[in-house]
PDB file of N, CA and C in Angstrom:
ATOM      1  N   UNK A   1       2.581   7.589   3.510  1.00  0.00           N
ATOM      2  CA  UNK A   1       3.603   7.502   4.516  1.00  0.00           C
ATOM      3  C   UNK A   1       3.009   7.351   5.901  1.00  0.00           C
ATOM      4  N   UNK A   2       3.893   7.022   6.783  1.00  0.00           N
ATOM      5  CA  UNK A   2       3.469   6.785   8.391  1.00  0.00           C
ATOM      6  C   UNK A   2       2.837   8.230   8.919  1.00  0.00           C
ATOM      7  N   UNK A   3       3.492   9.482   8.487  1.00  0.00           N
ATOM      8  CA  UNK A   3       2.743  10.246   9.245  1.00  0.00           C
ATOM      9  C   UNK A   3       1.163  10.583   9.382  1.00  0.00           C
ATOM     10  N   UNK A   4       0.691  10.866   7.797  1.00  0.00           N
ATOM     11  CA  UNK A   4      -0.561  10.857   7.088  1.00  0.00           C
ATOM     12  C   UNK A   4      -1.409   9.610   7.831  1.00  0.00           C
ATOM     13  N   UNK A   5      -0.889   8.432   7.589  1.00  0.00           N
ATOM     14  CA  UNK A   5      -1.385   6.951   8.188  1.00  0.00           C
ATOM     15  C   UNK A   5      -1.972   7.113   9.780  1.00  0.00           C
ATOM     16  N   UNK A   6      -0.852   7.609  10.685  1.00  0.00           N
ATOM     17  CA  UNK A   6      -0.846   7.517  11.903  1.00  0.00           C
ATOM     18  C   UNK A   6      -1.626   8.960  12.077  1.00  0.00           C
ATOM     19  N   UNK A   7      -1.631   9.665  11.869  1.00  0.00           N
ATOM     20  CA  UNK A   7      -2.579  10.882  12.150  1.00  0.00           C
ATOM     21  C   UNK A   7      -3.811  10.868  11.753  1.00  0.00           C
ATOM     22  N   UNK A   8      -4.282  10.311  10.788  1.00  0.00           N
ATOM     23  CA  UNK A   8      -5.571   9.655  10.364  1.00  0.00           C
ATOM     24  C   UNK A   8      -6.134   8.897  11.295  1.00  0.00           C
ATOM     25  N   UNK A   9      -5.211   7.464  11.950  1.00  0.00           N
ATOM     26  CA  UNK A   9      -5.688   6.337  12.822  1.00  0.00           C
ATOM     27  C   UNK A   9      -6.110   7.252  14.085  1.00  0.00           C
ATOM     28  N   UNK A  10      -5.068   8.371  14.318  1.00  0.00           N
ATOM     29  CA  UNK A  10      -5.162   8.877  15.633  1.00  0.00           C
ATOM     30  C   UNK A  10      -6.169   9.447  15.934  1.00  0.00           C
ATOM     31  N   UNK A  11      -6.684  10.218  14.975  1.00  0.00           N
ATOM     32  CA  UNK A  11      -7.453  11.637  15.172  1.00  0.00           C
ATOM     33  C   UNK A  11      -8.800  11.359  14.478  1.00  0.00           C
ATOM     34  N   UNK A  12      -8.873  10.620  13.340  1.00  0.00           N
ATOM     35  CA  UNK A  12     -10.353  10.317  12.966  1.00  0.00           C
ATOM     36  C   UNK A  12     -11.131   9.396  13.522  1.00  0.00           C
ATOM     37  N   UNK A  13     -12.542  10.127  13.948  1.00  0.00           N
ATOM     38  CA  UNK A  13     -13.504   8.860  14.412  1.00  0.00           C
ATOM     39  C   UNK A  13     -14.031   8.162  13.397  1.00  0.00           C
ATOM     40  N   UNK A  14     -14.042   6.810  13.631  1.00  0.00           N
ATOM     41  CA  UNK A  14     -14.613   5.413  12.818  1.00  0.00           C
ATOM     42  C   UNK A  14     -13.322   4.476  12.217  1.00  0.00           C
ATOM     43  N   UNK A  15     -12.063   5.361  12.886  1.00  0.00           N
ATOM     44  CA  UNK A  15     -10.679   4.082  11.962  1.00  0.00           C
ATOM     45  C   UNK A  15     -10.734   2.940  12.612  1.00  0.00           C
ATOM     46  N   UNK A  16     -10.582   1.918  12.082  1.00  0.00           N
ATOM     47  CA  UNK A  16     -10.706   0.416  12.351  1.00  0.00           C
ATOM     48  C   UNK A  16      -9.352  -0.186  12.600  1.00  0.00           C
ATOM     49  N   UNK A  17      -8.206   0.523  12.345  1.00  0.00           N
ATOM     50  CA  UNK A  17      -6.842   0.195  12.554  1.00  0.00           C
ATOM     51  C   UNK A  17      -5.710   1.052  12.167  1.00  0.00           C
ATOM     52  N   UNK A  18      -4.455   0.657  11.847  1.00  0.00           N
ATOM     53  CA  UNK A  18      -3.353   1.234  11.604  1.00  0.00           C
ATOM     54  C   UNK A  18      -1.976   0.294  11.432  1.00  0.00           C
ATOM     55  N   UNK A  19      -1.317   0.305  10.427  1.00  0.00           N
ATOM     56  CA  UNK A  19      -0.021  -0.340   9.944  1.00  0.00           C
ATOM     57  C   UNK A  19       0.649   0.644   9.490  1.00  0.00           C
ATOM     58  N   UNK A  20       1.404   0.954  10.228  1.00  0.00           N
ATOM     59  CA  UNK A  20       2.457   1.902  10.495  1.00  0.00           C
ATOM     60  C   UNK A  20       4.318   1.295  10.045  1.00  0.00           C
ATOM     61  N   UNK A  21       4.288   1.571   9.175  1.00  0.00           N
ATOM     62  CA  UNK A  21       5.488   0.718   7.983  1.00  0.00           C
ATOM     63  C   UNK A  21       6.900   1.313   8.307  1.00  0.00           C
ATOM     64  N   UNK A  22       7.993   0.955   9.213  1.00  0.00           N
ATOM     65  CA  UNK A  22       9.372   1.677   8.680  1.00  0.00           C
ATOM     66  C   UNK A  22       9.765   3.006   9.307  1.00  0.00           C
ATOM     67  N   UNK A  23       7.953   3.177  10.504  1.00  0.00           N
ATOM     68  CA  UNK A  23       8.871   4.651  10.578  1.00  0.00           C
ATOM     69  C   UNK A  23       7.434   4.551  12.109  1.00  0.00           C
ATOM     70  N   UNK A  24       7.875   5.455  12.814  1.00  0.00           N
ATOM     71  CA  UNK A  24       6.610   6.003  13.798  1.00  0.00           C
ATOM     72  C   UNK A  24       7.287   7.331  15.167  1.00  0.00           C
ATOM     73  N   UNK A  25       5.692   8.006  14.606  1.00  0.00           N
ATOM     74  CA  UNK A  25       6.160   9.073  15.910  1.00  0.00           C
ATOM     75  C   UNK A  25       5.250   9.166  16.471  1.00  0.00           C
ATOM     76  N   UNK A  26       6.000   9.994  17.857  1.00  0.00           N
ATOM     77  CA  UNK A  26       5.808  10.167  19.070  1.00  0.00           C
ATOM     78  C   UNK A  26       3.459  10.622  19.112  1.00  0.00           C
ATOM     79  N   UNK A  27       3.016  10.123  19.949  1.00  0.00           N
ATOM     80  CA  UNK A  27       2.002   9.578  20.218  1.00  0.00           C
ATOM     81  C   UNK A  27       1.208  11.601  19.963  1.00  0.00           C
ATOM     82  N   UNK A  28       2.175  11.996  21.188  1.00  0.00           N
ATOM     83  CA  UNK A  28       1.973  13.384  21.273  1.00  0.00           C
ATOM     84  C   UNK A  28       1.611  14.623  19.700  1.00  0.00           C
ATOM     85  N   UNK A  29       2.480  13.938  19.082  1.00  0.00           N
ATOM     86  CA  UNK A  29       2.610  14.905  17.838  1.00  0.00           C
ATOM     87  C   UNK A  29       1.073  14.820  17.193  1.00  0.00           C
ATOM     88  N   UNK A  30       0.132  13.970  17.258  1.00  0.00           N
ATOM     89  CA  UNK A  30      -0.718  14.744  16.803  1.00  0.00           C
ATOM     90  C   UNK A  30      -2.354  14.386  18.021  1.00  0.00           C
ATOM     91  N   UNK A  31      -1.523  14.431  18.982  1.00  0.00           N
ATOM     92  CA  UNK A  31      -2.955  13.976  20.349  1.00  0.00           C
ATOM     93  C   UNK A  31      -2.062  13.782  21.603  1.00  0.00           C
ATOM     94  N   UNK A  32      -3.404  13.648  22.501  1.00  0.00           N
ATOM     95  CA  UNK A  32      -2.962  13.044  24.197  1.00  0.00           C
ATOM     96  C   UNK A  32      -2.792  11.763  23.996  1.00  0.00           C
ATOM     97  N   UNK A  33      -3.687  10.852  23.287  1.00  0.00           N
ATOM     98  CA  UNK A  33      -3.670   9.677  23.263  1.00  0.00           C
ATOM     99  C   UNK A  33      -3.984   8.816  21.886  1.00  0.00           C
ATOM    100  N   UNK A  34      -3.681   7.284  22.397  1.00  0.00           N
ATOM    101  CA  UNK A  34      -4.024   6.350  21.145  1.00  0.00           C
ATOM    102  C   UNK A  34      -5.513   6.189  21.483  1.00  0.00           C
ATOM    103  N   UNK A  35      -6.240   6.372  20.519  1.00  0.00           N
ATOM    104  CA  UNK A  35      -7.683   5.789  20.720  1.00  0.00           C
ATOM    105  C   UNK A  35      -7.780   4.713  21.271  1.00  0.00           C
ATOM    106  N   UNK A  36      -8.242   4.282  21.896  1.00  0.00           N
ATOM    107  CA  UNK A  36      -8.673   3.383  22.703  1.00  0.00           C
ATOM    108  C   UNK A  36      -9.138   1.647  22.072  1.00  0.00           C
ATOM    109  N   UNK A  37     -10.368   2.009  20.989  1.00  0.00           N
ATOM    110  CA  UNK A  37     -10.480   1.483  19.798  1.00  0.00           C
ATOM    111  C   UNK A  37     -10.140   0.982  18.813  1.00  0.00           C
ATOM    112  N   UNK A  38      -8.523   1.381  18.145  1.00  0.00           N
ATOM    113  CA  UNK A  38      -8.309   1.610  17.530  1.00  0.00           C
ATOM    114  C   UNK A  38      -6.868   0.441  17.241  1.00  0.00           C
ATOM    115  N   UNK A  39      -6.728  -0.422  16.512  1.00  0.00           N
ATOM    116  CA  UNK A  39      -5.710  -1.644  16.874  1.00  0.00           C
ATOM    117  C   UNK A  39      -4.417  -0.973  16.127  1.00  0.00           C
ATOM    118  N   UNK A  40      -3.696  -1.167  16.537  1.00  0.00           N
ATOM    119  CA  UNK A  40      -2.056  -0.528  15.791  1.00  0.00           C
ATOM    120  C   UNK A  40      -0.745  -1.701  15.527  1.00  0.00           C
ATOM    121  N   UNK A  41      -0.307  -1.577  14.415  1.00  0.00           N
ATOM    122  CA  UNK A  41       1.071  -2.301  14.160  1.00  0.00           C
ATOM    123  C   UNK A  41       2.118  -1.769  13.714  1.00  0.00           C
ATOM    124  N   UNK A  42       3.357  -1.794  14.242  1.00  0.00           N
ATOM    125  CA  UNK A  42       4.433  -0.979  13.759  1.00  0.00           C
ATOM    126  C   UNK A  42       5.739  -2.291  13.228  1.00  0.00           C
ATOM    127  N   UNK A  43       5.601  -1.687  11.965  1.00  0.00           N
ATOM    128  CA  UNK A  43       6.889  -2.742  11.293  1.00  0.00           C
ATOM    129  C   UNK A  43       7.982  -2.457  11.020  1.00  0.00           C
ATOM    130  N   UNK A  44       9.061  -2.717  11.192  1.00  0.00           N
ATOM    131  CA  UNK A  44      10.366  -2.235  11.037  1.00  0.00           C
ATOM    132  C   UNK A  44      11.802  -3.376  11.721  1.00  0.00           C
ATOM    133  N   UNK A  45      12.895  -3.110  11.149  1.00  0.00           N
ATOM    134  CA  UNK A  45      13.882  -3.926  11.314  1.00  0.00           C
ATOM    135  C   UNK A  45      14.506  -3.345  12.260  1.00  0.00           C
ATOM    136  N   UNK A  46      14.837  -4.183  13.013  1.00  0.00           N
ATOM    137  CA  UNK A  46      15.121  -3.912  14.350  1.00  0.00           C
ATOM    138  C   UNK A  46      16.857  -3.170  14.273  1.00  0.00           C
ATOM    139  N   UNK A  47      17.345  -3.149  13.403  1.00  0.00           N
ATOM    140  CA  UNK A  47      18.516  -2.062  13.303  1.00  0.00           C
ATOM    141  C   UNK A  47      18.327  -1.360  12.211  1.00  0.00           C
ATOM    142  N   UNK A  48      17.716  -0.929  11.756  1.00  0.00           N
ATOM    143  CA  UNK A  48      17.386   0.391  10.972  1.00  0.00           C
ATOM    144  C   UNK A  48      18.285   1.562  10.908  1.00  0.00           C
ATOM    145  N   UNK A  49      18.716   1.834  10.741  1.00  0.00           N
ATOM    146  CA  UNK A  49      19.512   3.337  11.131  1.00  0.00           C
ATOM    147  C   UNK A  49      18.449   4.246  11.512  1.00  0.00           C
ATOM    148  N   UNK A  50      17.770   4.805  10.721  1.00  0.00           N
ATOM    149  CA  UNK A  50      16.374   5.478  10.620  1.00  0.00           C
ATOM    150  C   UNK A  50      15.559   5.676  11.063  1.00  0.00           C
ATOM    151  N   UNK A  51      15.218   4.101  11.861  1.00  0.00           N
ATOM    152  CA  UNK A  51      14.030   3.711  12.981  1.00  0.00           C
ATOM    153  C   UNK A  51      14.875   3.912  14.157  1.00  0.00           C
ATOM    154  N   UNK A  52      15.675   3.207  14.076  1.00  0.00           N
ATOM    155  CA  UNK A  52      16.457   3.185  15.532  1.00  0.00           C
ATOM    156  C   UNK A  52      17.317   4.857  15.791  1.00  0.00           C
ATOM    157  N   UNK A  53      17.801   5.158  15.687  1.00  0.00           N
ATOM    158  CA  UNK A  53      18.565   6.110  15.758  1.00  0.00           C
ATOM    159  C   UNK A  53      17.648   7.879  15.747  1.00  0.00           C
ATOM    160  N   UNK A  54      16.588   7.530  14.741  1.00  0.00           N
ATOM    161  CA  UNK A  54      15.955   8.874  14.654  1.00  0.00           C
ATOM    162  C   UNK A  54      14.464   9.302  15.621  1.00  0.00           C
ATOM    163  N   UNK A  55      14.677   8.265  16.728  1.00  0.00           N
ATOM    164  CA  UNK A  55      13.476   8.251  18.025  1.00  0.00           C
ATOM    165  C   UNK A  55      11.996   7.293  17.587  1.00  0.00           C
ATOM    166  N   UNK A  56      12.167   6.964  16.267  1.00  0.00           N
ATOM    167  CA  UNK A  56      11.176   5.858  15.759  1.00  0.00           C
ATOM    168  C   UNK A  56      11.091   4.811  16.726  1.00  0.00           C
ATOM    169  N   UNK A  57      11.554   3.835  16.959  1.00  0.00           N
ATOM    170  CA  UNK A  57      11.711   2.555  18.048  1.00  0.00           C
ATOM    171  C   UNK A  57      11.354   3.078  19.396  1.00  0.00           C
ATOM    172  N   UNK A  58      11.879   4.450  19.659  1.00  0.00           N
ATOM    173  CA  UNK A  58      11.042   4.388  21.400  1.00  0.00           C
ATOM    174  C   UNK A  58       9.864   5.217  21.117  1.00  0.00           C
ATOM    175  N   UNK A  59       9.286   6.170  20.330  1.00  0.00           N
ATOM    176  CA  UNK A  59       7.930   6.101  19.716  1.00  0.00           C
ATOM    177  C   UNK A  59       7.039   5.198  19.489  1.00  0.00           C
ATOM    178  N   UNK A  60       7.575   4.096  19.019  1.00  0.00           N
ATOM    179  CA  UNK A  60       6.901   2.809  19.046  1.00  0.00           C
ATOM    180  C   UNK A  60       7.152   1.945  20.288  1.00  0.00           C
ATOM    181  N   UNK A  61       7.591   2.207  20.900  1.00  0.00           N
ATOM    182  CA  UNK A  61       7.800   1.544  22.468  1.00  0.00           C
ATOM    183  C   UNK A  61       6.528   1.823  23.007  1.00  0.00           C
ATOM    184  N   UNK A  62       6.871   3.441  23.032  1.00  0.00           N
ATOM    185  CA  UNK A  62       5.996   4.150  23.873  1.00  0.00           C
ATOM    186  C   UNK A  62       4.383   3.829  23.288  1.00  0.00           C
ATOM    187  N   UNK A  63       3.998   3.587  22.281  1.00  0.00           N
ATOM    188  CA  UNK A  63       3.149   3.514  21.465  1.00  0.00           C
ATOM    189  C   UNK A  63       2.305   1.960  22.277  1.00  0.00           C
ATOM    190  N   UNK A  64       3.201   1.428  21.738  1.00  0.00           N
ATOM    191  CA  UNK A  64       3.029  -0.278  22.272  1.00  0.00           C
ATOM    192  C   UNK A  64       2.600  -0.248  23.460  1.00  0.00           C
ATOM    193  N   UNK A  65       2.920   0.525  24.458  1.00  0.00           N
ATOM    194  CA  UNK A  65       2.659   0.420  25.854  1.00  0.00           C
ATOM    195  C   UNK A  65       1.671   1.447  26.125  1.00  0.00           C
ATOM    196  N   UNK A  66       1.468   2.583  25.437  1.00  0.00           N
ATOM    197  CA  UNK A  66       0.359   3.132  25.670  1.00  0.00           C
ATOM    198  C   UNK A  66      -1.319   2.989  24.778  1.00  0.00           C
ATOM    199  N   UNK A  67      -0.779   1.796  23.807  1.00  0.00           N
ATOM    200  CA  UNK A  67      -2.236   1.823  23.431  1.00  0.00           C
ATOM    201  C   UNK A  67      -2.733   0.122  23.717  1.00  0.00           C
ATOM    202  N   UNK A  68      -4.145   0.049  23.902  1.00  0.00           N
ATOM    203  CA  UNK A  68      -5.132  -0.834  24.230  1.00  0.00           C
ATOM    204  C   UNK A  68      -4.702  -1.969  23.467  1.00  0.00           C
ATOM    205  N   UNK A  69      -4.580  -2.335  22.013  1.00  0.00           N
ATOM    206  CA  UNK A  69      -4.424  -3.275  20.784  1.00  0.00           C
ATOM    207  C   UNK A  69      -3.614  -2.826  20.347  1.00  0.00           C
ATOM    208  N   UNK A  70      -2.105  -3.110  20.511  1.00  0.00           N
ATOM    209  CA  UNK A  70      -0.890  -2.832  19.934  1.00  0.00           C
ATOM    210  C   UNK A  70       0.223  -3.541  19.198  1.00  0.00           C
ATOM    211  N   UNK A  71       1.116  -3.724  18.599  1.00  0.00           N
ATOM    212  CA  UNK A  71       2.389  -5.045  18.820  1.00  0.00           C
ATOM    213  C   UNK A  71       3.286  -3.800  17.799  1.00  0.00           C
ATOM    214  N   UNK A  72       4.231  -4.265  17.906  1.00  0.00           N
ATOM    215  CA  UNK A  72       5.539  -4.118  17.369  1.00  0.00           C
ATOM    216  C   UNK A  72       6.224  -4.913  16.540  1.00  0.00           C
ATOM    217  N   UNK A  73       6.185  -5.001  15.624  1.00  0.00           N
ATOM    218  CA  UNK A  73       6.999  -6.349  14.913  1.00  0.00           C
ATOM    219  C   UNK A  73       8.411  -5.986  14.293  1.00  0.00           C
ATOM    220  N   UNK A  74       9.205  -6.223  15.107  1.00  0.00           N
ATOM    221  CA  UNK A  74      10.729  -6.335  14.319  1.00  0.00           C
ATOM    222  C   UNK A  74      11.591  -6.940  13.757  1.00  0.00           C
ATOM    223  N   UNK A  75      12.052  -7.169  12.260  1.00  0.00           N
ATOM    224  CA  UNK A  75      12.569  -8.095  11.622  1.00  0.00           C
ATOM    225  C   UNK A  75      14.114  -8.053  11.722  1.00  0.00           C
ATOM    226  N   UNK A  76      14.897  -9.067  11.689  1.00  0.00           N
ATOM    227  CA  UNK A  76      16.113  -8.910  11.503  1.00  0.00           C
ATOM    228  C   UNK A  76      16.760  -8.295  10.580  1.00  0.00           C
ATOM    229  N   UNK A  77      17.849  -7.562  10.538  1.00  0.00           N
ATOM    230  CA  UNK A  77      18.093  -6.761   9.439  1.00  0.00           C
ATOM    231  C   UNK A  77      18.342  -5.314   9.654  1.00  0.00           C
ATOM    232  N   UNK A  78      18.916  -4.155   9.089  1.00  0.00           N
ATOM    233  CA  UNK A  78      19.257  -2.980   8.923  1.00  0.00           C
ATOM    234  C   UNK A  78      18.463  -2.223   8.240  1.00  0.00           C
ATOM    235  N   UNK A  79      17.957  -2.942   6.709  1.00  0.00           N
ATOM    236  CA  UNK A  79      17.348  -2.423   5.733  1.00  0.00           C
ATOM    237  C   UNK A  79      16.489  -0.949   6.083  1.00  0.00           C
ATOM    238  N   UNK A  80      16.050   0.002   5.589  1.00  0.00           N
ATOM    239  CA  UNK A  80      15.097   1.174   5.645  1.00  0.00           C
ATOM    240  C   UNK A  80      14.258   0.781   4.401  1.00  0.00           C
ATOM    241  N   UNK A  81      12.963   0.789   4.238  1.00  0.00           N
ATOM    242  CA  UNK A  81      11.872   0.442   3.197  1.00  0.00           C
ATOM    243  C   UNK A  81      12.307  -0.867   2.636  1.00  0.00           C
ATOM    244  N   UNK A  82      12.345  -1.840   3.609  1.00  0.00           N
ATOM    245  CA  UNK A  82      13.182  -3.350   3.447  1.00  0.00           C
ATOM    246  C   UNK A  82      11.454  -3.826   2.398  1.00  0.00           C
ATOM    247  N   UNK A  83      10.333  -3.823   2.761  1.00  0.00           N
ATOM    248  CA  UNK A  83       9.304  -3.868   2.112  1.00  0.00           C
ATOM    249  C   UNK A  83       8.956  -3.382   0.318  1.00  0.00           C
ATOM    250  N   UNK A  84       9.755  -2.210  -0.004  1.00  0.00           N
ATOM    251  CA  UNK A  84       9.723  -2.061  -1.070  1.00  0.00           C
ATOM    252  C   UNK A  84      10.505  -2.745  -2.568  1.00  0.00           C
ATOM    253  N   UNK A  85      10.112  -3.568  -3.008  1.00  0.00           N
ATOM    254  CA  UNK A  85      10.748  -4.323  -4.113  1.00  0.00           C
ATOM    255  C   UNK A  85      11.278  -3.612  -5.259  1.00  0.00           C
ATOM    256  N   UNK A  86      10.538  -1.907  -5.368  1.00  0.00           N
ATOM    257  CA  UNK A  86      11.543  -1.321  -6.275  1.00  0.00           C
ATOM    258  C   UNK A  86      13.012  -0.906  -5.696  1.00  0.00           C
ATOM    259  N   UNK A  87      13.599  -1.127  -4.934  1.00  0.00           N
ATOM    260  CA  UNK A  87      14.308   0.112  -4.023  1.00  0.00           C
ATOM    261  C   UNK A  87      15.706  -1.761  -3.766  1.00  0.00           C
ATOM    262  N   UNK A  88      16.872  -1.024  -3.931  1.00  0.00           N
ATOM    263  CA  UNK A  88      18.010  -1.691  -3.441  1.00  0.00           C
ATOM    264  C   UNK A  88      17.890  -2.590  -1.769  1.00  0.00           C
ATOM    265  N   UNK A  89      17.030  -1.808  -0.679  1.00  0.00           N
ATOM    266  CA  UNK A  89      16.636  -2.367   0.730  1.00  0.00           C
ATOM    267  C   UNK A  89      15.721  -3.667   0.744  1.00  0.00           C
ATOM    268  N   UNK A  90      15.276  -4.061  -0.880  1.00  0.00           N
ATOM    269  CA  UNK A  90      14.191  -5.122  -0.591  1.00  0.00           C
ATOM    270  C   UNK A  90      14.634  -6.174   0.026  1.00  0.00           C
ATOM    271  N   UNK A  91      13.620  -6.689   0.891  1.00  0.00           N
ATOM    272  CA  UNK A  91      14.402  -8.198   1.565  1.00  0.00           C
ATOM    273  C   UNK A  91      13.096  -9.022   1.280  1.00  0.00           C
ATOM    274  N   UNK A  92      13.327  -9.896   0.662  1.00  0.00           N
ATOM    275  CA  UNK A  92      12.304 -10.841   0.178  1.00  0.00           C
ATOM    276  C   UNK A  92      11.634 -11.713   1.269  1.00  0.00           C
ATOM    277  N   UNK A  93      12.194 -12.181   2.260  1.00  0.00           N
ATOM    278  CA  UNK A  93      12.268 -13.082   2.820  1.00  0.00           C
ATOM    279  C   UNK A  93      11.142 -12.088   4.258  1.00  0.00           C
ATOM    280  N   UNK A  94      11.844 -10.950   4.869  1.00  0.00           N
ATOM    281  CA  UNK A  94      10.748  -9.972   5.471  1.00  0.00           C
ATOM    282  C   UNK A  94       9.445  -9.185   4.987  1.00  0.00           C
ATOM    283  N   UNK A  95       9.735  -9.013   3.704  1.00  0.00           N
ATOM    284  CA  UNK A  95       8.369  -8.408   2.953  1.00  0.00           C
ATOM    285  C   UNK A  95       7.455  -9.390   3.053  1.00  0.00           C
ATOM    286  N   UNK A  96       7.628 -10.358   2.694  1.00  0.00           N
ATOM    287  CA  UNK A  96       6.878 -11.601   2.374  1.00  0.00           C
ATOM    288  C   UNK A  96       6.000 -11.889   4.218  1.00  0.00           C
ATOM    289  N   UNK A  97       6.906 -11.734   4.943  1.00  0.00           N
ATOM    290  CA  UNK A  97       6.600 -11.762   6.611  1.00  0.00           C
ATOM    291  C   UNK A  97       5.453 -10.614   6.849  1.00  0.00           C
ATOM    292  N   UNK A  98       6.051  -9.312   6.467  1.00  0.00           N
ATOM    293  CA  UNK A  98       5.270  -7.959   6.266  1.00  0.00           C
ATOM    294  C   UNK A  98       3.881  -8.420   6.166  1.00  0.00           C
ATOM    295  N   UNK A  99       3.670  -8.626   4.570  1.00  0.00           N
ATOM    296  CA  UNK A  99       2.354  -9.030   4.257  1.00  0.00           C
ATOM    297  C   UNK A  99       1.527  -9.865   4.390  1.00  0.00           C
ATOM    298  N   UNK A 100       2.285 -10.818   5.311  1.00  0.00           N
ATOM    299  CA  UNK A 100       1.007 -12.082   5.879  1.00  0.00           C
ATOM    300  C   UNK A 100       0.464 -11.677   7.223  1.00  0.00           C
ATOM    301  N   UNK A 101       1.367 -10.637   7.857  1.00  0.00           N
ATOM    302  CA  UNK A 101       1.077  -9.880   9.207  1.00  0.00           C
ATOM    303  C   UNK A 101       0.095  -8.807   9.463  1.00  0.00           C
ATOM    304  N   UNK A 102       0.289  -8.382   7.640  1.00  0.00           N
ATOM    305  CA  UNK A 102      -0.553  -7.099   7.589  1.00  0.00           C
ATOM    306  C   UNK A 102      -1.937  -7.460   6.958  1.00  0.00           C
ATOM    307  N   UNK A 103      -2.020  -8.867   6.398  1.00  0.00           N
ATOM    308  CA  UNK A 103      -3.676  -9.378   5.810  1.00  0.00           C
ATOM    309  C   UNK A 103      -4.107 -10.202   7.139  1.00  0.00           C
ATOM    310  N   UNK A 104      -3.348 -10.620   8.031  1.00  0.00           N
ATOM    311  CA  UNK A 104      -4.095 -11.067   9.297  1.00  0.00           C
ATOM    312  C   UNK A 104      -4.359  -9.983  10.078  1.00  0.00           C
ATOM    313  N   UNK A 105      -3.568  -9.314  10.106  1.00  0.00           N
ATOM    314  CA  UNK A 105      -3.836  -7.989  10.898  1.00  0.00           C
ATOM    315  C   UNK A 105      -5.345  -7.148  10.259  1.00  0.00           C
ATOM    316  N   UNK A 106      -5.563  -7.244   9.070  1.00  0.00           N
ATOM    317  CA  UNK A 106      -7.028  -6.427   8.260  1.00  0.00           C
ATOM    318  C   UNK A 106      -7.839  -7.223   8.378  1.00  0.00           C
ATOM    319  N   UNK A 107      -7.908  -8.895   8.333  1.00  0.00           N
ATOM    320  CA  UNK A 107      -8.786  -9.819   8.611  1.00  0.00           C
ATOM    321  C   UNK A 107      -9.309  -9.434   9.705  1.00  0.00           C
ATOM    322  N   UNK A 108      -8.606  -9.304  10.963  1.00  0.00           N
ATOM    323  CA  UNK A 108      -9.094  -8.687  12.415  1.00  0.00           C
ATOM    324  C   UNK A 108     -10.162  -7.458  12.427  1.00  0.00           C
ATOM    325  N   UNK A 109      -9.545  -6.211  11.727  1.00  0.00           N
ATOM    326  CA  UNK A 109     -10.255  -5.446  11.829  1.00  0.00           C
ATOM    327  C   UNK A 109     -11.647  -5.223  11.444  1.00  0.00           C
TER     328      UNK A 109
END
């Protein structure tokens, strides 16, 4: 999950990145800052209930603007775990977006 993910990227020295899937919090919760180093992507549909509504989206605002190598990528759509193909939210058409974002994004790192 994002928290495990993002507290790892945050707090361990030698992480090479972070893809942060569907969900993100506040910068604070586990540090002062984004490593400096450290490249970040946050994916999620830009009406989410979940993302949007539960402080995810301005976590990732705030995120975006406070770290060095950042982006935000938001897909059209409502879906929550729109990425997962077992789950009723799959959207074929964004997963498929997901994962060409997230192997260029590891190519980088």
């Amino acid at each position: 999950g994002v928290l495990p993910a993002q507290k790892l990227a945050q707090t361990r020295p030698g992480a090479r990145g972070a893809l942060l899937f569907h969900a993100c919090v506040p910068i604070a919760e586990f540090g002062r800052a984004w490593p400096v180093d450290v490249p970040v992507q946050v994916h999620a549909m830009e009406n989410d209930p979940f993302f949007v509504d539960e402080g995810d989206l301005a976590a990732a605002h705030a995120l975006v603007d406070a770290a060095a190598h950042a982006e935000l990528v938001l897909y059209p759509g409502h879906q929550h775990l729109f990425a997962d193909a077992s789950l009723p939210s799959y959207d074929r058409p964004a997963a498929a977006r997901l994962i060409r974002r997230t192997l260029d994004f590891l190519a980088g790192c």
